[in-house]
N, C-alpha and C. Protein backbone atom coordinates (compact mmCIF):
# COMPACT_ATOMS: atom_id res chain seq x y z
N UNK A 1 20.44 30.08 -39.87
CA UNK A 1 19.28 29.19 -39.77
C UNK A 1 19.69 27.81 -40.26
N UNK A 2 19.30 26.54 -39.53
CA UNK A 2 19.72 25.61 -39.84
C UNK A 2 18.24 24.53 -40.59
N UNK A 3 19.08 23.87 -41.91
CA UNK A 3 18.21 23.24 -42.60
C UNK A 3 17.56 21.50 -41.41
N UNK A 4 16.28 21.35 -41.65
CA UNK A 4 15.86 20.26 -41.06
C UNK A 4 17.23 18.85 -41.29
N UNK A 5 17.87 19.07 -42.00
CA UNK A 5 18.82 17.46 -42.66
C UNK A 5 20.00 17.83 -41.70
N UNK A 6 20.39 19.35 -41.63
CA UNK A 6 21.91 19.80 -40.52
C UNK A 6 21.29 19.62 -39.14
N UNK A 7 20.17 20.16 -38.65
CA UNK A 7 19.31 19.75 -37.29
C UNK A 7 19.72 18.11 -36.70
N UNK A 8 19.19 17.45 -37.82
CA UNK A 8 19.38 16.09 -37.03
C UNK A 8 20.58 15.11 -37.38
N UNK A 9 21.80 15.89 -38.01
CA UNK A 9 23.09 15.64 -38.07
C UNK A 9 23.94 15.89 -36.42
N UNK A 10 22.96 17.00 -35.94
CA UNK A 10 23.14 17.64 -34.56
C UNK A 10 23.07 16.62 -33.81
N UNK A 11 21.81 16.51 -33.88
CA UNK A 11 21.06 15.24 -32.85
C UNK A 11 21.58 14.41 -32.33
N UNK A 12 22.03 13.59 -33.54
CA UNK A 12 22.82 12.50 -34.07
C UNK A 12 23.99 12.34 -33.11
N UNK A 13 25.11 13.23 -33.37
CA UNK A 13 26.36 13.60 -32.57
C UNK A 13 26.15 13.34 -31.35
N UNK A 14 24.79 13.71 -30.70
CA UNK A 14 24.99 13.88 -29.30
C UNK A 14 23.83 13.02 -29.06
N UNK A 15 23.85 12.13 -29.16
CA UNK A 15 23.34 11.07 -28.72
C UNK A 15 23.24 10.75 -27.07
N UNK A 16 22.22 11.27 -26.48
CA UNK A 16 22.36 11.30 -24.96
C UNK A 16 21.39 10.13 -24.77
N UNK A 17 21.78 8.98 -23.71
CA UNK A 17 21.56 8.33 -22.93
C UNK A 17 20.78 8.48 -21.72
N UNK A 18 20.11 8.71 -21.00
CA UNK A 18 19.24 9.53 -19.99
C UNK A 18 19.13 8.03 -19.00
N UNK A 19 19.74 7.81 -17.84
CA UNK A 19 19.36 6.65 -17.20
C UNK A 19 19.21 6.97 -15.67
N UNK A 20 18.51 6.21 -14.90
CA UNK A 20 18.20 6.77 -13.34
C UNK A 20 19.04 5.51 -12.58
N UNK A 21 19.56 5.58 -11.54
CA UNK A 21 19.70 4.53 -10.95
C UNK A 21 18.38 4.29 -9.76
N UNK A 22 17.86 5.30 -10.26
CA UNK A 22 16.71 5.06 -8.75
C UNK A 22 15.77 3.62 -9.06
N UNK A 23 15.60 3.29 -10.41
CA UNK A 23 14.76 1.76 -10.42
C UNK A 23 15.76 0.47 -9.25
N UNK A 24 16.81 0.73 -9.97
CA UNK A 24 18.21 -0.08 -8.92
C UNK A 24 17.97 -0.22 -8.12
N UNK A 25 18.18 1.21 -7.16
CA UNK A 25 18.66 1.35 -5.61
C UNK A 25 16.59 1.04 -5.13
N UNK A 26 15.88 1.15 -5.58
CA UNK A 26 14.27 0.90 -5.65
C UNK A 26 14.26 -0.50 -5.43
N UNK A 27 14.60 -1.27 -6.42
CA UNK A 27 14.71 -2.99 -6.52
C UNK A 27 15.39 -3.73 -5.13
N UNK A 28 17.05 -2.93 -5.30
CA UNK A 28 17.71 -4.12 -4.51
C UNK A 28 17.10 -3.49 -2.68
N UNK A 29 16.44 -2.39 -2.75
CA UNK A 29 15.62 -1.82 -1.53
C UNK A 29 14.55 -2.83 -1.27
N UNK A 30 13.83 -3.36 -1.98
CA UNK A 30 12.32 -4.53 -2.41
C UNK A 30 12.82 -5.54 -1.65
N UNK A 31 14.62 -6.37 -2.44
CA UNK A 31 15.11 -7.49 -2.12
C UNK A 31 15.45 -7.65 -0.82
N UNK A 32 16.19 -6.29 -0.23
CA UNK A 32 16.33 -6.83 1.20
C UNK A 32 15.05 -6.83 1.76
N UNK A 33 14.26 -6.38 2.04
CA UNK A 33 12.64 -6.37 2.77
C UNK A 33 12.39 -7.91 2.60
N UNK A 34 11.95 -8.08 1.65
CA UNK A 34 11.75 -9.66 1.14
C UNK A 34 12.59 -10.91 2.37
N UNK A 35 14.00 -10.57 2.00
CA UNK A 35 14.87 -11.01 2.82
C UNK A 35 14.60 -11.34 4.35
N UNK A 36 13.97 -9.81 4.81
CA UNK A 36 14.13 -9.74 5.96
C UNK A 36 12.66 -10.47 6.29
N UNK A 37 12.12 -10.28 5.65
CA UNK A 37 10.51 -10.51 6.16
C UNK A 37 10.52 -12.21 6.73
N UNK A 38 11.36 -12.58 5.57
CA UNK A 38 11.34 -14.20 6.67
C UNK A 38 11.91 -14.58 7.63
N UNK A 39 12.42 -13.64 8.21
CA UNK A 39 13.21 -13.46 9.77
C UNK A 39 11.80 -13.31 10.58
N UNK A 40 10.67 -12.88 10.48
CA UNK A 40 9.73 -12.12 11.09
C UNK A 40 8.79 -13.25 11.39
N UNK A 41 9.00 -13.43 12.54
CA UNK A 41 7.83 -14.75 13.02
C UNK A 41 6.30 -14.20 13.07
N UNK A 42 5.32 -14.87 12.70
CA UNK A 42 3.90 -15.20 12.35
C UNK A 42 3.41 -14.81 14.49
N UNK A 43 2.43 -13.67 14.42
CA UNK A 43 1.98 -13.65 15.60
C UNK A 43 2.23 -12.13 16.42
N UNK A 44 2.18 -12.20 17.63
CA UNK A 44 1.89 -11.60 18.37
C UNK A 44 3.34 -10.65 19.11
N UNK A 45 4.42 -11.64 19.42
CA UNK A 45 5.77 -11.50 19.41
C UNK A 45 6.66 -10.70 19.32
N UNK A 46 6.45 -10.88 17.17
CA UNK A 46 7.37 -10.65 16.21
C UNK A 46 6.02 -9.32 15.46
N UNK A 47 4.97 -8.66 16.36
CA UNK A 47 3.82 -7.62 15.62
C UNK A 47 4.74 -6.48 15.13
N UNK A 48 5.17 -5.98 16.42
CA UNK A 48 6.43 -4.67 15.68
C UNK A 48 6.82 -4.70 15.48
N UNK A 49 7.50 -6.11 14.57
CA UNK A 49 9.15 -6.16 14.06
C UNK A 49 7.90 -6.33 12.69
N UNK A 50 6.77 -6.55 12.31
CA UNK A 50 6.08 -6.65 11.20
C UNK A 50 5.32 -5.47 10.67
N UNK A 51 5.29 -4.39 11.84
CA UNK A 51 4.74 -3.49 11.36
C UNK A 51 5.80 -2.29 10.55
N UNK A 52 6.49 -2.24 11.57
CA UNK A 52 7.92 -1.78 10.71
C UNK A 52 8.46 -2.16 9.40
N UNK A 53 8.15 -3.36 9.15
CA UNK A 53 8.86 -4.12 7.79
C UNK A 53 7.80 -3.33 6.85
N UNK A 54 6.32 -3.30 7.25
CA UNK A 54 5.46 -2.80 6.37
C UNK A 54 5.27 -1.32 5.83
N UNK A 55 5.49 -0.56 7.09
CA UNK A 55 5.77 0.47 6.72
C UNK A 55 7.21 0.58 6.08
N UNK A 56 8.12 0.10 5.99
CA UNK A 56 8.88 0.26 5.11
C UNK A 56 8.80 -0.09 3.49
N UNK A 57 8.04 -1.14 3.51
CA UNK A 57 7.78 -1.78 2.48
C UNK A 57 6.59 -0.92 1.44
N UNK A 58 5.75 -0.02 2.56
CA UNK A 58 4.81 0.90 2.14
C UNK A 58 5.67 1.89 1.19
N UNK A 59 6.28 2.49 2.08
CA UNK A 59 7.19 3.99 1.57
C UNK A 59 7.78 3.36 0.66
N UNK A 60 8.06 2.79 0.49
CA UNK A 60 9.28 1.70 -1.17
C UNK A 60 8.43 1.72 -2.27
N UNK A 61 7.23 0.94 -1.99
CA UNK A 61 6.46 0.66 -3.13
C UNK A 61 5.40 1.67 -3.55
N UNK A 62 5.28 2.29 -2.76
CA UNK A 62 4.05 3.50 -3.17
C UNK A 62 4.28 4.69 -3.18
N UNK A 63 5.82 4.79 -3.19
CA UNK A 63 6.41 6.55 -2.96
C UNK A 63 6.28 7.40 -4.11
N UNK A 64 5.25 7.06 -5.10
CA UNK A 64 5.21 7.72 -6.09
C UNK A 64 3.73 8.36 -5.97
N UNK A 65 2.82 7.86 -5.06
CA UNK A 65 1.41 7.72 -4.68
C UNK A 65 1.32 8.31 -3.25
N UNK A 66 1.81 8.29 -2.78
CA UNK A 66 1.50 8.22 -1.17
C UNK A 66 2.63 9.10 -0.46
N UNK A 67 2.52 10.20 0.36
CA UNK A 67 3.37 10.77 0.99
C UNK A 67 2.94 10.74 3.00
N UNK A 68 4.04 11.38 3.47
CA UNK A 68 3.69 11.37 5.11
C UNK A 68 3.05 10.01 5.65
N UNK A 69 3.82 8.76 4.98
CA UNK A 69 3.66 7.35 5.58
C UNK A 69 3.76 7.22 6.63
N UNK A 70 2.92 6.99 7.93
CA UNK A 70 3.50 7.08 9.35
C UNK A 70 2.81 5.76 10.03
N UNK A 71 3.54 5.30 11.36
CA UNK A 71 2.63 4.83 12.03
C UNK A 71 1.91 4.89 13.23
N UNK A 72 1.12 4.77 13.02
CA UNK A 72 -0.01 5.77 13.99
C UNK A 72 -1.15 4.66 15.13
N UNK A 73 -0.88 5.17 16.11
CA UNK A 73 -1.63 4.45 17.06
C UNK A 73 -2.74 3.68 16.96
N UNK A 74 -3.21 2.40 17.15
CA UNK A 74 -4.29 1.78 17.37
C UNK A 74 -5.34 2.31 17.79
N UNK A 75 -6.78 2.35 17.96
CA UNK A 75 -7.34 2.94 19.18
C UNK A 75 -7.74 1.85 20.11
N UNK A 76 -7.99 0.57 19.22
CA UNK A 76 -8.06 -0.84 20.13
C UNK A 76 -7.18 -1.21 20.99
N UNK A 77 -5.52 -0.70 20.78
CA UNK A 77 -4.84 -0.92 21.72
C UNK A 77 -3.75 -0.24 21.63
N UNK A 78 -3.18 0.71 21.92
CA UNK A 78 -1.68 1.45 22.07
C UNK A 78 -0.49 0.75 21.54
N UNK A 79 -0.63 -0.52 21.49
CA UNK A 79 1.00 -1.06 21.40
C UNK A 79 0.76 -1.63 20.09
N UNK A 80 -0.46 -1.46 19.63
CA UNK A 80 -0.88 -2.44 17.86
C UNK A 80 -0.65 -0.73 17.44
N UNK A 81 -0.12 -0.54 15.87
CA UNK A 81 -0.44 0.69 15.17
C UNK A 81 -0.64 0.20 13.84
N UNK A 82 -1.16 0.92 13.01
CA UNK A 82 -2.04 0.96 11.95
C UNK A 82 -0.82 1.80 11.18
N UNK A 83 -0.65 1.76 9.74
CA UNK A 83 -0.10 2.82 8.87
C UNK A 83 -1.29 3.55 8.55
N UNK A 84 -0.86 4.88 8.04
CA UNK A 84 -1.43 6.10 7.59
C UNK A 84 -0.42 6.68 6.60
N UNK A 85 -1.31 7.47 5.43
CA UNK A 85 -0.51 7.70 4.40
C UNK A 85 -1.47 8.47 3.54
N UNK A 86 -0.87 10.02 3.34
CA UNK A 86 -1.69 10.71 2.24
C UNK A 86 -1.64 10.41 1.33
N UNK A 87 -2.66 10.84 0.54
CA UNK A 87 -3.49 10.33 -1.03
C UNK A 87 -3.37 11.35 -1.69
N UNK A 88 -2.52 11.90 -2.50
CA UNK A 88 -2.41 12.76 -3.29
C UNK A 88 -3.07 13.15 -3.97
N UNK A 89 -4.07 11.97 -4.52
CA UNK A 89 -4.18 11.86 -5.84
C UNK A 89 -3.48 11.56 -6.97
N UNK A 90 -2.01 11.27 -6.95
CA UNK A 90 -1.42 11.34 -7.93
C UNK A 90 -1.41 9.70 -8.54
N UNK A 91 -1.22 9.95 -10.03
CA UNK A 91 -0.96 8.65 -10.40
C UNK A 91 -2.33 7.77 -10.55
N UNK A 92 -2.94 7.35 -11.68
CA UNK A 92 -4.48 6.77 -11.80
C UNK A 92 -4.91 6.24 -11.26
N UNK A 93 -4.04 4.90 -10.38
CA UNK A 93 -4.80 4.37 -8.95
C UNK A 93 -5.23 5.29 -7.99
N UNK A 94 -4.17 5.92 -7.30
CA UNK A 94 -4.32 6.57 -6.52
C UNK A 94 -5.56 7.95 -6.60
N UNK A 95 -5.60 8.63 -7.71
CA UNK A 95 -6.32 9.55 -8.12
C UNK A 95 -7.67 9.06 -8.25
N UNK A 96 -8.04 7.69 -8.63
CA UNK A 96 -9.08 7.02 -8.61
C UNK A 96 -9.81 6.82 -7.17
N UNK A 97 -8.92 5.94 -6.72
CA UNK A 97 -9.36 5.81 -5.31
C UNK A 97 -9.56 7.55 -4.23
N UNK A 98 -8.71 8.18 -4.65
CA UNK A 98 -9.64 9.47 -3.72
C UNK A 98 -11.13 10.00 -4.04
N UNK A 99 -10.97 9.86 -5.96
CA UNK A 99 -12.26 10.85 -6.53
C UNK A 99 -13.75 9.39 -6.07
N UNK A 100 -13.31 7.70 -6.33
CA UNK A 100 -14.19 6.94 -6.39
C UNK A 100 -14.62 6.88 -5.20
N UNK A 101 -13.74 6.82 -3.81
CA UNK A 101 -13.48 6.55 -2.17
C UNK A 101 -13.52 7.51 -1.28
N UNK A 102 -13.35 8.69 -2.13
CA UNK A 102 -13.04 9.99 -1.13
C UNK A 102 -12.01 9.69 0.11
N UNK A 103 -11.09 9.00 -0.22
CA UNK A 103 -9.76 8.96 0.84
C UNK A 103 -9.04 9.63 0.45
N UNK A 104 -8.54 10.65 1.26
CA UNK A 104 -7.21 11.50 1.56
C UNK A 104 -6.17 10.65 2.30
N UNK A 105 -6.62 9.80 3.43
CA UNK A 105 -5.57 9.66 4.37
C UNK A 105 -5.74 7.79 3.73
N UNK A 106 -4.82 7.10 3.88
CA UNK A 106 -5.16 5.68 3.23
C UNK A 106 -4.33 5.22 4.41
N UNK A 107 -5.43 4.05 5.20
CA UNK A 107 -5.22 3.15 6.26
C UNK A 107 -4.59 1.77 6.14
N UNK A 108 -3.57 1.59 6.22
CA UNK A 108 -3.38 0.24 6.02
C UNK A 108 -3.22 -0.34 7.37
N UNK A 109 -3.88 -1.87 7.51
CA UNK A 109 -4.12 -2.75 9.15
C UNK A 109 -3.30 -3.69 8.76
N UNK A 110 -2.00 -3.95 10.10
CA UNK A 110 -1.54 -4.95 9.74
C UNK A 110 -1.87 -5.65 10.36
N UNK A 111 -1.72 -7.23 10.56
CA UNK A 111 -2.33 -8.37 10.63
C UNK A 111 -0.96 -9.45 10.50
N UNK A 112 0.22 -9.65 11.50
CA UNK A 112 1.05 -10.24 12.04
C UNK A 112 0.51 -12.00 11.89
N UNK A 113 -0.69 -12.24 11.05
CA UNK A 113 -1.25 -13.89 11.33
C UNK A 113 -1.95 -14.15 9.82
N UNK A 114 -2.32 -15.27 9.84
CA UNK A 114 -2.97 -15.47 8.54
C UNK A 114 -3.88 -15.80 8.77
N UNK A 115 -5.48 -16.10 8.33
CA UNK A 115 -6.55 -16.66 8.47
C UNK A 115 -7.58 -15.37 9.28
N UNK A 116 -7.65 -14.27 8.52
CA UNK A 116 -8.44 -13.30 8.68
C UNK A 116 -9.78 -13.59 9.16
N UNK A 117 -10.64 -13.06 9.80
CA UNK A 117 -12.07 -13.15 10.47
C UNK A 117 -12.37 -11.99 10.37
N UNK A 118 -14.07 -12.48 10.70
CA UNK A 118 -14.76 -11.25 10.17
C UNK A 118 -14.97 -9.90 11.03
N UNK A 119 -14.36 -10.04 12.18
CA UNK A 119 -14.15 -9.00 13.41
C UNK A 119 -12.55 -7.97 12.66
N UNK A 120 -11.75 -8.77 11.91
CA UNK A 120 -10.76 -7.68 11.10
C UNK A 120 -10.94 -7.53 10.43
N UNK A 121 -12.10 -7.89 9.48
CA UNK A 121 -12.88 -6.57 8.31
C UNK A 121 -13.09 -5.53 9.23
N UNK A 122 -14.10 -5.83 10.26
CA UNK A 122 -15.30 -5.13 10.92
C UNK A 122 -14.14 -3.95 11.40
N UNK A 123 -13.06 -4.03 11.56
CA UNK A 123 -11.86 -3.28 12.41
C UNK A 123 -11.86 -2.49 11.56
N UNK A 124 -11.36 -2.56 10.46
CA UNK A 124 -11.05 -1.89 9.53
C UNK A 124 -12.05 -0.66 8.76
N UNK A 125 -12.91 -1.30 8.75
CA UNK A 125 -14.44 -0.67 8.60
C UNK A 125 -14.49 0.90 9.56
N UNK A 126 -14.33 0.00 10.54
CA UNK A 126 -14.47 1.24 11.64
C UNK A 126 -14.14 2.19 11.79
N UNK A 127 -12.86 2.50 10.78
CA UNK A 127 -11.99 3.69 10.56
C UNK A 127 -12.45 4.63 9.55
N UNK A 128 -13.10 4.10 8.94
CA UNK A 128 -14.01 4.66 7.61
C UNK A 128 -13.96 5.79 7.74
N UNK A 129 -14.10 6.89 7.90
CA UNK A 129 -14.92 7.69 8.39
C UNK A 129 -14.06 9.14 7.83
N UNK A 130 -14.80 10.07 7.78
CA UNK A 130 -13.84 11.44 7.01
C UNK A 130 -13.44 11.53 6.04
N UNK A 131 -11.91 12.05 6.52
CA UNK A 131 -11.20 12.08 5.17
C UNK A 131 -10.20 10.74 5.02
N UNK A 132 -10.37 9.72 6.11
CA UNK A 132 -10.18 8.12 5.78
C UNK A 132 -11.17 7.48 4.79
N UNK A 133 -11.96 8.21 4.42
CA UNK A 133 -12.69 7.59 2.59
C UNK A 133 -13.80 6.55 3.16
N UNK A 134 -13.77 5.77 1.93
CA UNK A 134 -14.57 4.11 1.65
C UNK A 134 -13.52 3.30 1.51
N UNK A 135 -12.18 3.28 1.70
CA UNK A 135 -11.31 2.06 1.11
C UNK A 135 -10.31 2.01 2.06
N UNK A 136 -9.41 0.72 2.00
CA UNK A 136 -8.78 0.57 3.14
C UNK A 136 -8.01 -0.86 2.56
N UNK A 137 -6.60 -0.81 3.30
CA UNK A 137 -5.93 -2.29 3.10
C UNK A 137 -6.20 -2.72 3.90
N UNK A 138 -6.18 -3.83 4.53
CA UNK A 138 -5.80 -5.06 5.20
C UNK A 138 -4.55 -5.61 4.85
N UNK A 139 -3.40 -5.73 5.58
CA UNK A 139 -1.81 -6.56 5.31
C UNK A 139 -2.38 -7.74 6.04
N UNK A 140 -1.79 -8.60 5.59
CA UNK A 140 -1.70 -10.23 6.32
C UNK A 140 -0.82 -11.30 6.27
N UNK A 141 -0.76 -11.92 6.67
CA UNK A 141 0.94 -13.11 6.56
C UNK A 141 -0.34 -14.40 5.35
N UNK A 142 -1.25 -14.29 5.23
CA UNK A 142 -1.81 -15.27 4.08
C UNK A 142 -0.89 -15.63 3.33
N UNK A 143 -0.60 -16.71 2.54
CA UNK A 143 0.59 -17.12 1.55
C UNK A 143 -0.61 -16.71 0.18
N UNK A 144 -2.16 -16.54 0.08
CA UNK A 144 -2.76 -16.15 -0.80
C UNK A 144 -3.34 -14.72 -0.81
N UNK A 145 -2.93 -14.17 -1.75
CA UNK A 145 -4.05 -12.65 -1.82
C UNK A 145 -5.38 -12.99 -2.20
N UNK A 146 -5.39 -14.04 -2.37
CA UNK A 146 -7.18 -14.62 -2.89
C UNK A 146 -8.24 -14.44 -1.57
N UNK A 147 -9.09 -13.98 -2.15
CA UNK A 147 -10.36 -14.19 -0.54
C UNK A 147 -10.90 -15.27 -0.80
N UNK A 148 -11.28 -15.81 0.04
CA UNK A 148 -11.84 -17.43 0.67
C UNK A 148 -13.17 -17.24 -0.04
N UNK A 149 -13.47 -18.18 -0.45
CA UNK A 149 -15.19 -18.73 -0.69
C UNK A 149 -15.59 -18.76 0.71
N UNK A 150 -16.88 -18.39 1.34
CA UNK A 150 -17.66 -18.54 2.63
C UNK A 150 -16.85 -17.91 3.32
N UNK A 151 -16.06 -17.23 3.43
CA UNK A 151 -15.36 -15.79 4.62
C UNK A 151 -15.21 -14.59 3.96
N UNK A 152 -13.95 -14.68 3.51
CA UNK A 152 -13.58 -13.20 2.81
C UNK A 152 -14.77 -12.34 2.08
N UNK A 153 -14.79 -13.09 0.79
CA UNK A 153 -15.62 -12.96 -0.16
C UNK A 153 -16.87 -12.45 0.30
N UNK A 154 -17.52 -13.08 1.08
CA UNK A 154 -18.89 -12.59 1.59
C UNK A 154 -18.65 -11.70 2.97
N UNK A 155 -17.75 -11.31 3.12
CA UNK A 155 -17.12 -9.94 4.55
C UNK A 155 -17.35 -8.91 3.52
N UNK A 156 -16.65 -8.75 2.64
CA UNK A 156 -16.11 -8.27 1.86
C UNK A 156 -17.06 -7.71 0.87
N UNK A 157 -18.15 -8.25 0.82
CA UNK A 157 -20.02 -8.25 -0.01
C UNK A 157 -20.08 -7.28 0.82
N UNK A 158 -20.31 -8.00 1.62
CA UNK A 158 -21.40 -7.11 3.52
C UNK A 158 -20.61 -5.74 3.21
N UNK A 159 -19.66 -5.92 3.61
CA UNK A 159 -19.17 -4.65 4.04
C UNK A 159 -19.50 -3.56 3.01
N UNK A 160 -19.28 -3.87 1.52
CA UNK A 160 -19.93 -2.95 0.42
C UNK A 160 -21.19 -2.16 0.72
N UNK A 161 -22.30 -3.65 0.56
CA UNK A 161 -23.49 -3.45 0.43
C UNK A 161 -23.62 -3.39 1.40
N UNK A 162 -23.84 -3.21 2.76
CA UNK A 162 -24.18 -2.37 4.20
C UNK A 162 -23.19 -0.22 4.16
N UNK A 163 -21.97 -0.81 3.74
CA UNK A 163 -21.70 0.39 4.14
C UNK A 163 -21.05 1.38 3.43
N UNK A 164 -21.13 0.61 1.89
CA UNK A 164 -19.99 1.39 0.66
C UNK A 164 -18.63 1.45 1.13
N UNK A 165 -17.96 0.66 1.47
CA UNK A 165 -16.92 0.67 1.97
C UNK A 165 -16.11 -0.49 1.08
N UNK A 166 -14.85 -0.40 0.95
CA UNK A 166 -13.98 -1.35 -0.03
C UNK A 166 -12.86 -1.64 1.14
N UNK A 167 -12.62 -2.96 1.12
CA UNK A 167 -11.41 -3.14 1.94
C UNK A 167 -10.80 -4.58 1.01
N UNK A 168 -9.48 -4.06 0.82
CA UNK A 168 -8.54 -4.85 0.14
C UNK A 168 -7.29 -5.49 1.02
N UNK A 169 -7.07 -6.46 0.67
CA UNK A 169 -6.50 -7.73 1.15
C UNK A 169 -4.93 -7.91 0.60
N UNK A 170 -3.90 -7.53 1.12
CA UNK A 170 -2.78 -7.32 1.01
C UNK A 170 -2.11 -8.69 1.54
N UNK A 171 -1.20 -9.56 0.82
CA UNK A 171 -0.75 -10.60 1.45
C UNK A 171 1.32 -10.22 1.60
């Protein structure tokens, strides 16, 4: 039997270090995206070379939250797609937003332009429905994540107070 003072003489000796490289290979994964994203022209063009960047950029940053990231058809138009991505629950955002939102499946709309209108809330809205919850991103080329005084802001009211619905603004 060993005394508590020989125990952490033990300890001591073996001094283990415990390190991941996954924050690393996570980071310099962030930097190229970043990189690439300013290759990606603003518009109509360069939409699938932006939706791709996003869904990549999805699976990077939320792979601790979010599994079966895919991208999944428009219904407005076949050649636009939307990300989709289960909600685990895991992790306090995420666990929040299913129990507060009731989303399982989490929609993100991308948006290849900047200067949002109130017909791409209303888009977004529209998906609501099931086990797509009350909540929802919006991606956008905006240089601000801020919502506008007299647009966003009051889309963004409406859409609550008409339909309990949350839609967040991703720049």
């Amino acid at each position: 039997k060993l005394e508590p003072d020989e125990a952490e003489e033990i300890y001591d000796e073996y001094d283990i270090e415990v390190s991941s490289e996954t924050p690393v290979i996570r980071n310099a994964k962030i930097r190229g995206l970043i990189e690439k994203l300013d290759k990606i022209e603003q518009g109509p063009a360069d939409a699938g070379d932006f939706e791709s960047w996003c869904h990549k950029a999805i699976r990077i940053c939320f792979a601790k939250g979010l599994r079966n990231v895919e991208l999944k058809p428009n219904k407005l138009g076949k050649s636009r797609r939307d990300i989709v991505a289960t909600n685990l629950g895991e992790g306090d955002a995420w666990h929040r937003i299913y129990e507060d939102y009731g989303t399982r499946q989490v929609t993100f709309e991308v948006k290849n332009y900047q200067n949002l209108e109130a017909s791409d809330y209303q888009q977004v809205q529209s998906y609501l429905t099931g086990e797509y919850g009350r909540l929802a991103f919006i991606i956008t080329r905006d240089v601000s994540e801020n919502l506008y005084a007299n647009k966003d802001v009051e889309w963004v009211r409406e859409l609550y107070a008409n339909h309990q619905v949350l839609i967040i603004k991703l720049t």
